[in-house]
C-alpha atoms as a PDB file:
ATOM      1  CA  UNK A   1     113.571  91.369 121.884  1.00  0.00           C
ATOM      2  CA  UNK A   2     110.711  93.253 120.516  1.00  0.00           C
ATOM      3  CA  UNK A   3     110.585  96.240 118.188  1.00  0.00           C
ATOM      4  CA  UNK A   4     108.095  99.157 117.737  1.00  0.00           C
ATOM      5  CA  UNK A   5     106.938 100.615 114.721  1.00  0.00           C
ATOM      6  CA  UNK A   6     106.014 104.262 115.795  1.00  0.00           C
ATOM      7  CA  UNK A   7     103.875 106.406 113.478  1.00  0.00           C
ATOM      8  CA  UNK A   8     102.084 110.129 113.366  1.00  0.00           C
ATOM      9  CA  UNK A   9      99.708 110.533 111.022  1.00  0.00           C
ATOM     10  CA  UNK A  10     100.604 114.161 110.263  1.00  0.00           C
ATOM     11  CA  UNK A  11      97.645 114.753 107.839  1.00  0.00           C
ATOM     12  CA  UNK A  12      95.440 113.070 105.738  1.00  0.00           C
ATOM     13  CA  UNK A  13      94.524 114.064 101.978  1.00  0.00           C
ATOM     14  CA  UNK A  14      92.328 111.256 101.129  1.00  0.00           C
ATOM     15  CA  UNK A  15      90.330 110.018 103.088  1.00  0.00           C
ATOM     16  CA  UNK A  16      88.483 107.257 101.278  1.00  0.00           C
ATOM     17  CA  UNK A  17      91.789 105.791 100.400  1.00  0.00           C
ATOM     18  CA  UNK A  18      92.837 106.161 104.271  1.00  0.00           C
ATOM     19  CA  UNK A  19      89.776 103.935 105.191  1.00  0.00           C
ATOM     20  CA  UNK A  20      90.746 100.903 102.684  1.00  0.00           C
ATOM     21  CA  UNK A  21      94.199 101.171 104.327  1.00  0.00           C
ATOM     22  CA  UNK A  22      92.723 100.974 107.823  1.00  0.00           C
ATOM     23  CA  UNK A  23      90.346  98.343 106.569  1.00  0.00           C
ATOM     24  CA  UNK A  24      93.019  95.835 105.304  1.00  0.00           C
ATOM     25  CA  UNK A  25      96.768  96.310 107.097  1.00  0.00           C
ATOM     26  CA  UNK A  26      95.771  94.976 110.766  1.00  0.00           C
ATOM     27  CA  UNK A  27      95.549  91.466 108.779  1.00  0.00           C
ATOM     28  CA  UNK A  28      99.163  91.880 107.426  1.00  0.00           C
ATOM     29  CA  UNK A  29     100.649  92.957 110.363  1.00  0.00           C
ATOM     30  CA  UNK A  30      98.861  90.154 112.375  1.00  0.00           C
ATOM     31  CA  UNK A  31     100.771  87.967 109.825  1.00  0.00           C
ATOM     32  CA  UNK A  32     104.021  89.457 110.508  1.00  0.00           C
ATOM     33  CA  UNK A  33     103.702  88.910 114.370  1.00  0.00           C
ATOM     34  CA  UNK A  34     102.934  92.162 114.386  1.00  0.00           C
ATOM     35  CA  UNK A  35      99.895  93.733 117.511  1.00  0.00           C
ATOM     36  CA  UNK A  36      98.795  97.255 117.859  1.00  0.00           C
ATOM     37  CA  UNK A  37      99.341  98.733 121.103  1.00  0.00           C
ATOM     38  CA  UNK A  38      97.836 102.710 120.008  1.00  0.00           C
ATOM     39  CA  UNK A  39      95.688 103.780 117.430  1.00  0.00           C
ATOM     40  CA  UNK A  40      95.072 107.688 118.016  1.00  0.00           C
ATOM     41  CA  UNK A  41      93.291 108.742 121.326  1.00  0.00           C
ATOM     42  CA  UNK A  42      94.247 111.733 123.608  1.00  0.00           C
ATOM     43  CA  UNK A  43      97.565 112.682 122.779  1.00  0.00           C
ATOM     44  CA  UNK A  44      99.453 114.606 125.706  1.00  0.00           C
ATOM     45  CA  UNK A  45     102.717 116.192 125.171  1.00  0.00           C
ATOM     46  CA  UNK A  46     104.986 115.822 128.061  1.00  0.00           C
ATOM     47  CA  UNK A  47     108.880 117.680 127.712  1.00  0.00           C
ATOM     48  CA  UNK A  48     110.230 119.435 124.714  1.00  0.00           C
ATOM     49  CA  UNK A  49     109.495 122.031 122.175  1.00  0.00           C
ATOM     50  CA  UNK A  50     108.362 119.329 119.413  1.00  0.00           C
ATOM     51  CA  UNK A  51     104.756 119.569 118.558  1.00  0.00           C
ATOM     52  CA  UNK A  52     102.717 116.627 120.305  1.00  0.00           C
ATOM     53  CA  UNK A  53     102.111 113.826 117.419  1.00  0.00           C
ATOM     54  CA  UNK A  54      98.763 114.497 116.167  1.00  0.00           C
ATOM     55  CA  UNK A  55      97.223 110.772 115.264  1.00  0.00           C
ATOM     56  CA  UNK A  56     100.143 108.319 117.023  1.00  0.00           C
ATOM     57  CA  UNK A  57     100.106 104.655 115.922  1.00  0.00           C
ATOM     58  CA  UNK A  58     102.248 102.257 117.679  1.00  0.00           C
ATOM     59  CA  UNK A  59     102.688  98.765 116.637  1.00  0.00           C
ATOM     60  CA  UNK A  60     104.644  96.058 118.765  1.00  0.00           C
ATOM     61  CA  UNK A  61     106.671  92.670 116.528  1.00  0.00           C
ATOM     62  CA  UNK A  62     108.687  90.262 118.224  1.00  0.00           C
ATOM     63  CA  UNK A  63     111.732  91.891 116.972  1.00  0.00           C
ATOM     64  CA  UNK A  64     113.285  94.163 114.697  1.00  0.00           C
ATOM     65  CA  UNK A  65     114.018  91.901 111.673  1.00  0.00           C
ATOM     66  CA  UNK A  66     110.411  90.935 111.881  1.00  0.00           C
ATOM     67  CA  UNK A  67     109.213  94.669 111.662  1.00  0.00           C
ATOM     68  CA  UNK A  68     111.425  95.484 108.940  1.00  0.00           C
ATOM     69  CA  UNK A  69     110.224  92.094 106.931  1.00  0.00           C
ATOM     70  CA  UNK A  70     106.764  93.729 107.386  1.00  0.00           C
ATOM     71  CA  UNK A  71     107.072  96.989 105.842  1.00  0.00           C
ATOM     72  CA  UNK A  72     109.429  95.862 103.094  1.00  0.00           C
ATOM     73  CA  UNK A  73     107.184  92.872 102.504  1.00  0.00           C
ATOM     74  CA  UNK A  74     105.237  92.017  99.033  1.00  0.00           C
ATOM     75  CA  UNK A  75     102.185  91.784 101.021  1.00  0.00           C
ATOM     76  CA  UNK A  76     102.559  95.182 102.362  1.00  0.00           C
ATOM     77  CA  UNK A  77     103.720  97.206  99.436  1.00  0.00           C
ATOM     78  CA  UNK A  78     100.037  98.307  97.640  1.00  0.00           C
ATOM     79  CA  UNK A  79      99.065  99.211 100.716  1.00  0.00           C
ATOM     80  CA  UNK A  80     102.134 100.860 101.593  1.00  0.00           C
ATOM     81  CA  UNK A  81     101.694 102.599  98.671  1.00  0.00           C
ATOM     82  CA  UNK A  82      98.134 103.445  99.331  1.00  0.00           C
ATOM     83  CA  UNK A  83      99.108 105.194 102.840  1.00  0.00           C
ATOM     84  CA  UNK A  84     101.788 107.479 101.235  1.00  0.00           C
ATOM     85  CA  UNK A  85      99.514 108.756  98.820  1.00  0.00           C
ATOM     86  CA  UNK A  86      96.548 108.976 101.040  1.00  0.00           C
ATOM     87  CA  UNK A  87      98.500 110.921 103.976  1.00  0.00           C
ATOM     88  CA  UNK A  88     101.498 112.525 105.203  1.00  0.00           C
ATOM     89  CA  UNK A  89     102.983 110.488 108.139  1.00  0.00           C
ATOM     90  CA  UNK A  90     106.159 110.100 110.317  1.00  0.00           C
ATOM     91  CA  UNK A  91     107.354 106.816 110.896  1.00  0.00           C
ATOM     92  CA  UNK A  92     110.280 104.902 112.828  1.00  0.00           C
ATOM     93  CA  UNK A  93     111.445 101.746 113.728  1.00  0.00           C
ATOM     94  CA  UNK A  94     112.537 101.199 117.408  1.00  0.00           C
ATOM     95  CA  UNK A  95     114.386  98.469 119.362  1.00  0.00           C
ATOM     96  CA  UNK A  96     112.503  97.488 122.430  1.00  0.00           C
ATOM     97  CA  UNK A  97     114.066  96.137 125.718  1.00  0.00           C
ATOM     98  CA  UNK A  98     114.815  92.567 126.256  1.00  0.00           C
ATOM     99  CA  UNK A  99     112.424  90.938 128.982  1.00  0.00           C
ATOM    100  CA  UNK A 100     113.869  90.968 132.817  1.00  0.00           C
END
């Protein structure tokens, strides 16, 4: 079943690093099965009393094993890295549904 790595970038400090990180992580994610499914865009906030997220990145892997081996993966640690010091984000792993 698939799994969803959900993120809000909150703010970001540098942006120069921020564009290297953009420019090189859709490659390791494509390697972990991972696809993007929102990058930003028009953000409306529906229920609740929780700010809307202000730069929302979803990204879809065939399961939840897979998106955990992604951001714990040698491949991904620089640039993990290179995200946490470039910006303040929220992130979260999520279960998705099995298909009907």
């Amino acid at each position: 079943m698939p799994a969803y790595a959900i993120f809000d970038v909150v703010e970001i400090t540098d942006p120069a690093a921020m564009q290297r990180y953009r420019a090189a992580v859709p490659a390791i994610v494509a390697r972990h099965g991972g696809r993007y499914l929102a990058i930003g865009g028009p953000v409306r906030a529906l229920e609740g009393s929780r700010p809307a997220p202000s730069f929302p990145v979803i990204i879809e892997f065939p399961d939840l094993a897979a998106a955990q081996a992604w951001h714990a993966s040698e491949d991904y640690r620089d640039l993990l890295a290179l995200r946490q010091a470039a910006a303040h984000c929220e992130a979260v792993l999520v279960d998705g549904l099995a298909a009907a």
